[in-house]
Protein backbone atom coordinates (compact mmCIF):
# COMPACT_ATOMS: atom_id res chain seq x y z
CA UNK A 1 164.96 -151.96 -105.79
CA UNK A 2 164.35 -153.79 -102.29
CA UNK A 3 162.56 -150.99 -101.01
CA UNK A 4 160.47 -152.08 -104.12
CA UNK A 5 160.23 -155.85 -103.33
CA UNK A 6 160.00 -155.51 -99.26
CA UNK A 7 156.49 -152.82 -100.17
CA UNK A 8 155.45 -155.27 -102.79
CA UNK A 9 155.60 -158.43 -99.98
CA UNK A 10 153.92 -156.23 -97.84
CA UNK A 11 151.52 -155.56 -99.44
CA UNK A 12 150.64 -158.63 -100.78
CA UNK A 13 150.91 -160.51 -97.86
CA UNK A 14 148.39 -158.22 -95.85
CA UNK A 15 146.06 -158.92 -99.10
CA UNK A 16 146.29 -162.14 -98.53
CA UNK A 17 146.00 -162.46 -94.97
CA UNK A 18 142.70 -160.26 -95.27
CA UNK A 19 140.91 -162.19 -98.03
CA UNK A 20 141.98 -165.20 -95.92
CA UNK A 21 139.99 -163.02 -93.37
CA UNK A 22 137.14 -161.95 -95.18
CA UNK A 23 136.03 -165.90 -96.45
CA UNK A 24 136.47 -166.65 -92.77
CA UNK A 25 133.84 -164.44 -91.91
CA UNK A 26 131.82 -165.14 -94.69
CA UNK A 27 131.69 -169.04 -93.66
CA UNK A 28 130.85 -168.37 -90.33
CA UNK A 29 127.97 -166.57 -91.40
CA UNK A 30 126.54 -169.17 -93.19
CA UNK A 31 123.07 -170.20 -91.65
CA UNK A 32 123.76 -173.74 -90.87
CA UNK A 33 127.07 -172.28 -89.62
CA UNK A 34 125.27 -170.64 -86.95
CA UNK A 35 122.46 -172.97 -86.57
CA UNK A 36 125.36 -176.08 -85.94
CA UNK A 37 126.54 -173.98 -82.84
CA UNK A 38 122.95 -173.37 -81.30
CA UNK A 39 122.71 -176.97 -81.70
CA UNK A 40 125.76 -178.11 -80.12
CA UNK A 41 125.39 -175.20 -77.58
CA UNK A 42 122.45 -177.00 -76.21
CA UNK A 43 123.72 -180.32 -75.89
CA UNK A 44 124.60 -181.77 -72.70
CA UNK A 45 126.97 -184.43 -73.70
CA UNK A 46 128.86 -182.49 -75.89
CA UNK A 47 129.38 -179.68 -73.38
CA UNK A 48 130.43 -182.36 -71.34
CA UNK A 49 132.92 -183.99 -73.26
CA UNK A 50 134.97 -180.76 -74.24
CA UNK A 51 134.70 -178.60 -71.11
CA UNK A 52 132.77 -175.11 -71.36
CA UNK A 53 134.07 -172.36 -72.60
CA UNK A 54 133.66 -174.34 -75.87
CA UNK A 55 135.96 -171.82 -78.46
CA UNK A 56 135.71 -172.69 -82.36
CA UNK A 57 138.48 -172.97 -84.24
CA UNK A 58 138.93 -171.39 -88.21
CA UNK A 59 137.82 -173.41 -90.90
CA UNK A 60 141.04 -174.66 -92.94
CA UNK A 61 140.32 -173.64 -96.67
CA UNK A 62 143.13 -175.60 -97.90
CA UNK A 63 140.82 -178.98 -97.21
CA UNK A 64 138.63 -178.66 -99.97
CA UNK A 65 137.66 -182.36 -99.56
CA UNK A 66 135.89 -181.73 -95.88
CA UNK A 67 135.51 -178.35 -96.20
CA UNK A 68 133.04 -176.81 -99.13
CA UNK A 69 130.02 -175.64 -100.08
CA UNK A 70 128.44 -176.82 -103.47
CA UNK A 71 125.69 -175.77 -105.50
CA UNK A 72 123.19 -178.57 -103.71
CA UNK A 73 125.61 -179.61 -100.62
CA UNK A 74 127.62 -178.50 -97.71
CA UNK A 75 130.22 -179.92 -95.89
CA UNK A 76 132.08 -177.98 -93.04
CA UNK A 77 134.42 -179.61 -90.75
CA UNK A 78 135.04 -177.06 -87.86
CA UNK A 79 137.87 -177.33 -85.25
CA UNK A 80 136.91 -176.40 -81.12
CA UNK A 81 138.19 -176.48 -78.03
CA UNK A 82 137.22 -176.65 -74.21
CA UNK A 83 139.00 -177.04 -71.13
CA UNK A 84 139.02 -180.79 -71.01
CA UNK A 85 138.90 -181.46 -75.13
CA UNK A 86 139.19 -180.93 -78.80
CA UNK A 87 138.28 -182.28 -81.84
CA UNK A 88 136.01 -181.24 -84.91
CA UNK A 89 132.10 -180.78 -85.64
CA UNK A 90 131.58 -181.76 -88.55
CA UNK A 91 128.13 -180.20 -90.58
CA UNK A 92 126.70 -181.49 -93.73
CA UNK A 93 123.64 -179.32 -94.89
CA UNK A 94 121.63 -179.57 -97.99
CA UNK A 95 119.75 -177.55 -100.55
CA UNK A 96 117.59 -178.03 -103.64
CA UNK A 97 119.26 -175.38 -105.62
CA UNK A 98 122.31 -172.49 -105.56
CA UNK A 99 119.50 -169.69 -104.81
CA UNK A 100 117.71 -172.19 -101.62
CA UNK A 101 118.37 -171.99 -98.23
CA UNK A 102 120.88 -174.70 -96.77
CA UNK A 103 118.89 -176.86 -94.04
CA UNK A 104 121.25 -178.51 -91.32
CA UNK A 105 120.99 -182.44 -92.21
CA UNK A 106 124.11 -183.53 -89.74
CA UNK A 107 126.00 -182.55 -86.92
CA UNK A 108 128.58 -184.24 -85.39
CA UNK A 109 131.35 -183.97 -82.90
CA UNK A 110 134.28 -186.25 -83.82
CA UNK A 111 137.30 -186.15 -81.15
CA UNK A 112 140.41 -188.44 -80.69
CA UNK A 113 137.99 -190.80 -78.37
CA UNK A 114 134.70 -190.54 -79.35
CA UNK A 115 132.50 -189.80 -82.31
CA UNK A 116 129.18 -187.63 -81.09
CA UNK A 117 126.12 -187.60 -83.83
CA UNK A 118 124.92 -184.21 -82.37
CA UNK A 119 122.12 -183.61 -84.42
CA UNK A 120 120.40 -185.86 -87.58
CA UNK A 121 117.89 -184.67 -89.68
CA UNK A 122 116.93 -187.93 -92.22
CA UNK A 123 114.18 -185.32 -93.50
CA UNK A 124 116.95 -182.83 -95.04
CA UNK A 125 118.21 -185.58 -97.59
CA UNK A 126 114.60 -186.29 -99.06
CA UNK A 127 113.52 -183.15 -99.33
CA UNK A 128 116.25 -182.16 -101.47
C-alpha cells in the first residue's frame, strides 16, 4: 500500500512540475514576450538600473490578476535580475480578436525605487 501512494506522489508531482514547465515555455514564447525583451535589451537606462547580465525570472501563474492573457488583452508581469537590481517588467499587449496577433502597447520596468515606462505604444489601444 505505500509503495502504492509514494509511486502515485511521484508521479503526480513530476506531472505537475512539468505542465508547470510546459506553460512556462509556452508564455515565453509569446511574441510580445519576446518582443518586451528586445525592447528592454536595447535600453540604456534600464540596463543601467539593474546591472547587465539582466536574467528573467518565471512568470508566477498563481497571479491571475497581473498575469494573463485574454481573448483581446495581455497582461504579463515578469520578474529579472542584474547585478545591481530587481524588480518586474511589466507588458500589456493588445489584439482585435483570439485568432490576431498581440501588438506590444506597454512596457515597463517597475523596481523598489523607480518605475521605468520602457516602451509606449498609444497606437496599440486604438487600433484595437
Amino acid at each position: 500500500m505505500l509503495q502504492i501512494a509514494t509511486g502515485t506522489f511521484l508521479v503526480g508531482s513530476v506531472s505537475l512540475y512539468l505542465a508547470q514547465k510546459r506553460v512556462q515555455y509556452r508564455v515565453r514564447s509569446l511574441e510580445h514576450y519576446q518582443e518586451a525583451f528586445k525592447i528592454i535589451s536595447k535600453h540604456e537606462e534600464a540596463s543601467e538600473l539593474l546591472g547587465p547580465p539582466i536574467q528573467v525570472g518565471t512568470v508566477d501563474l498563481a497571479d491571475r490578476r497581473r498575469n494573463y492573457v485574454g481573448e483581446t488583452d495581455s497582461r504579463l508581469r515578469i520578474p529579472v535580475s542584474g547585478t545591481l537590481n530587481s524588480g518586474f517588467v511589466n507588458v500589456h499587449a493588445v489584439r482585435h480578436g483570439p485568432t490576431d496577433v498581440f501588438k506590444t502597447h506597454l512596457v515597463e520596468l517597475e523596481t523598489i525605487d523607480s518605475n521605468i515606462v520602457i516602451y509606449d505604444d498609444p497606437t496599440a489601444m486604438i487600433s484595437v
